[in-house]
Protein backbone atom coordinates (compact mmCIF):
# COMPACT_ATOMS: atom_id res chain seq x y z
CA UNK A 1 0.00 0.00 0.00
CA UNK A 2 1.08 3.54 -0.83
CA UNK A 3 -0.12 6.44 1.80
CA UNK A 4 0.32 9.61 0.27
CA UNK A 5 1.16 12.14 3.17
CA UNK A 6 0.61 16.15 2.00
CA UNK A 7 0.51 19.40 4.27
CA UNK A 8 2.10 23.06 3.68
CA UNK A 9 5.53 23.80 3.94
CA UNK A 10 6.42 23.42 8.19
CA UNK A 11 3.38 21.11 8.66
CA UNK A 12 5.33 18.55 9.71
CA UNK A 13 5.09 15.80 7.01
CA UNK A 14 9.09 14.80 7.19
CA UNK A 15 8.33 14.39 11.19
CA UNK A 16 5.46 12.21 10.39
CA UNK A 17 7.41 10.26 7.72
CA UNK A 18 9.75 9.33 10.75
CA UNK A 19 8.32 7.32 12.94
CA UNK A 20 9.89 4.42 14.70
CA UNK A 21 8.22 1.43 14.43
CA UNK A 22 8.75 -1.89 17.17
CA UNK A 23 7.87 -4.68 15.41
CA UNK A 24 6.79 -7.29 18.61
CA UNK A 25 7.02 -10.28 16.11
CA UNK A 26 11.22 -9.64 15.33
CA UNK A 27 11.64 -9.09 19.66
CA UNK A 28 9.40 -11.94 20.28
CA UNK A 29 11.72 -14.16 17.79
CA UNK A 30 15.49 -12.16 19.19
CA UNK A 31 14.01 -13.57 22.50
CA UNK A 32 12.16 -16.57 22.27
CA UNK A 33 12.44 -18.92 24.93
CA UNK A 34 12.93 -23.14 24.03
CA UNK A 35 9.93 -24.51 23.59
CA UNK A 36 10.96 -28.15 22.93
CA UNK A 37 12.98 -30.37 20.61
CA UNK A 38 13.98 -29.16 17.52
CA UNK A 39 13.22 -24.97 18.92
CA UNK A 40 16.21 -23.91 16.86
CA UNK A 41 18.36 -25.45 14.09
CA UNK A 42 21.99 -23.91 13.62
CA UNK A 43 21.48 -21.31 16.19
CA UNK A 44 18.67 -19.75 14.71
CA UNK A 45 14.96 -20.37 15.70
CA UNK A 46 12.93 -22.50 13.99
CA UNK A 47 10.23 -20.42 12.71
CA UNK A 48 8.19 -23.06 11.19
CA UNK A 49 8.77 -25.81 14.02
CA UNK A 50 7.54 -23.05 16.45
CA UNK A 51 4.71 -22.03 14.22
CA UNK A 52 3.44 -25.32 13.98
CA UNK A 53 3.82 -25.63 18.00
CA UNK A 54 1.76 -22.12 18.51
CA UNK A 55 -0.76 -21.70 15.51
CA UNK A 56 -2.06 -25.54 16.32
CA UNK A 57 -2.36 -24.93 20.46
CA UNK A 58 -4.06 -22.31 21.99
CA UNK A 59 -2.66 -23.05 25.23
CA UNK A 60 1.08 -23.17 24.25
CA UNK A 61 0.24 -19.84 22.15
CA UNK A 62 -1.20 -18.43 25.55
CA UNK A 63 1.91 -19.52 27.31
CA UNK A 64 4.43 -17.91 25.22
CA UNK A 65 2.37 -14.93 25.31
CA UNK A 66 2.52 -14.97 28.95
CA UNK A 67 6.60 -14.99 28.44
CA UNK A 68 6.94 -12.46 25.39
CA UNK A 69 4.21 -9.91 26.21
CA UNK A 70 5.83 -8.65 29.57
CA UNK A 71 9.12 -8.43 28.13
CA UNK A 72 7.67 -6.50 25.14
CA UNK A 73 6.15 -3.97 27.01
CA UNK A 74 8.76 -3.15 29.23
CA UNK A 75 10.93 -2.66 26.01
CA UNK A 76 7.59 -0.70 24.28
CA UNK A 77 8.58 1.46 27.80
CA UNK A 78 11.84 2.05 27.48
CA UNK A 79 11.97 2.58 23.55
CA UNK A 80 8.74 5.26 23.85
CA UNK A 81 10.46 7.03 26.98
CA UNK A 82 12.38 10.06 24.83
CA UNK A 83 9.91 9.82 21.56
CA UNK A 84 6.91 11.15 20.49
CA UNK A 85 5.26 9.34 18.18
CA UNK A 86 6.14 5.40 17.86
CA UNK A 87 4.29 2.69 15.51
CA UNK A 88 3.74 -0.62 17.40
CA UNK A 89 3.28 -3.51 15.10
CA UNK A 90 2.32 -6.86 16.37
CA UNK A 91 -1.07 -9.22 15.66
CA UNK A 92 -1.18 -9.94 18.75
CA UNK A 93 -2.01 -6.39 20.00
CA UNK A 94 -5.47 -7.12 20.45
CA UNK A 95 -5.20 -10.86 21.89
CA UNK A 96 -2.93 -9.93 24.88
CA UNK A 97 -2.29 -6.90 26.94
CA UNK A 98 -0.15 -4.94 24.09
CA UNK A 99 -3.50 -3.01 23.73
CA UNK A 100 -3.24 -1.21 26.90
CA UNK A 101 0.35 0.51 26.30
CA UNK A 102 -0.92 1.88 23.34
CA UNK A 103 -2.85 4.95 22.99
CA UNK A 104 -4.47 4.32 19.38
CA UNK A 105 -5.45 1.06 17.78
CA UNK A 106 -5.44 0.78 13.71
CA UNK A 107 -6.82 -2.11 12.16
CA UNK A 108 -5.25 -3.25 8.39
CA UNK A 109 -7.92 -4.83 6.94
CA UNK A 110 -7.68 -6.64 3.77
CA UNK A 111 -9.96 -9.50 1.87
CA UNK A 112 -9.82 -13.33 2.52
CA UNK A 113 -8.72 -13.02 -1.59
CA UNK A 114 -5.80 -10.96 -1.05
CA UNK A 115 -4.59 -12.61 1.77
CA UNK A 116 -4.56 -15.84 0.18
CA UNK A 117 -2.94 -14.47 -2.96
CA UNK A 118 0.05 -13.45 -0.50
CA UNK A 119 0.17 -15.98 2.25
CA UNK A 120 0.19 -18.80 -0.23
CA UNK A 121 3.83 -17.58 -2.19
CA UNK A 122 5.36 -17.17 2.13
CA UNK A 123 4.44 -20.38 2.52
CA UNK A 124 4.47 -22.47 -0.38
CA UNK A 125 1.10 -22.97 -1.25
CA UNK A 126 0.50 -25.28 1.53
CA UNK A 127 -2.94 -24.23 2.65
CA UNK A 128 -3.53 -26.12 6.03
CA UNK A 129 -0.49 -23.87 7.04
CA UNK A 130 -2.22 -20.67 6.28
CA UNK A 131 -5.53 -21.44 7.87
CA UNK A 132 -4.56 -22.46 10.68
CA UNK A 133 -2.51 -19.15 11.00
CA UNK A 134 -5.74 -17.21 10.32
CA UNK A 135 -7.96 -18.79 12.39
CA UNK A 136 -5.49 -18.30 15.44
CA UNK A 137 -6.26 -15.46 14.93
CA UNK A 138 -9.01 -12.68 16.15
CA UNK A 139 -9.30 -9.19 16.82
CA UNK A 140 -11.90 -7.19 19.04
CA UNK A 141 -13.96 -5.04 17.52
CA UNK A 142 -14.50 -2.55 20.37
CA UNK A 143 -10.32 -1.94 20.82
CA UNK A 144 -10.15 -0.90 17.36
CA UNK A 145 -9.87 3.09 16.54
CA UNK A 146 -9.43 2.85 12.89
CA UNK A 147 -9.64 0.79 10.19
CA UNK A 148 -7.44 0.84 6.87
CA UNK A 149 -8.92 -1.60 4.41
CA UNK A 150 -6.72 -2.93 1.66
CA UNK A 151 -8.04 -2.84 -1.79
């Protein structure tokens, strides 16, 4: 998507334009505890292994929340403490307590079509994968400020 940003000289669109933006899914993985065999293969995490684990378990997805969340917050904290104007980016914002630390909730919104279309070239095509990623999945109506809906 493409946001066109416009104002008069001084308005502040360069400001705007440079927002920070935490991105809970990169900490989550930087910090990720082990969550059983095969958690990480040549040092790395195992995205898929632990996708598989969390995606297909509500209660080990609750659990790891329990771990990441606080530890994301605290560094929401202490990243936010000498800036204005920060962009939190997680999908679990609205499933956990992320929603409380921030102070304006926008919703991307985009058709079952479209999300296909782009979920099935990340993962191959392989569509048990990608449903069970969306139906993991929810998001609460009444925390939501705005909506953006992708066309």
């Amino acid at each position: 998507m493409i946001i066109g940003i416009t104002g008069g000289i001084g308005s502040g669109k360069s400001y705007i334009c440079d927002i920070p933006v935490i991105d809970t899914d990169k900490i989550a993985k930087n910090d990720v505890m082990y969550v059983g065999p095969d958690s990480y293969v040549d040092g790395k995490i195992n995205v898929k292994k632990l996708g598989d684990i969390l995606f297909n378990d509500k209660n080990k997805l609750n659990q790891m929340n329990n771990i990441t969340v606080p530890y994301i917050i605290k560094y929401i904290e202490k990243f936010c403490a000498d800036k204005n104007n920060v962009l939190v980016e997680s999908a679990a914002l609205l499933n956990t307590d992320l929603y409380k630390h921030v102070d304006f909730v926008v919703l991307v919104f985009a058709d079952m079509e479209l999300r296909l279309r782009e979920l099935k070239l990340k993962y191959n095509n392989d569509l048990d994968l990608i449903m069970s990623r969306i139906m993991a999945q929810s998001f609460d109506i009444n925390k939501i400020n705005y909506i953006i809906k992708e066309e």
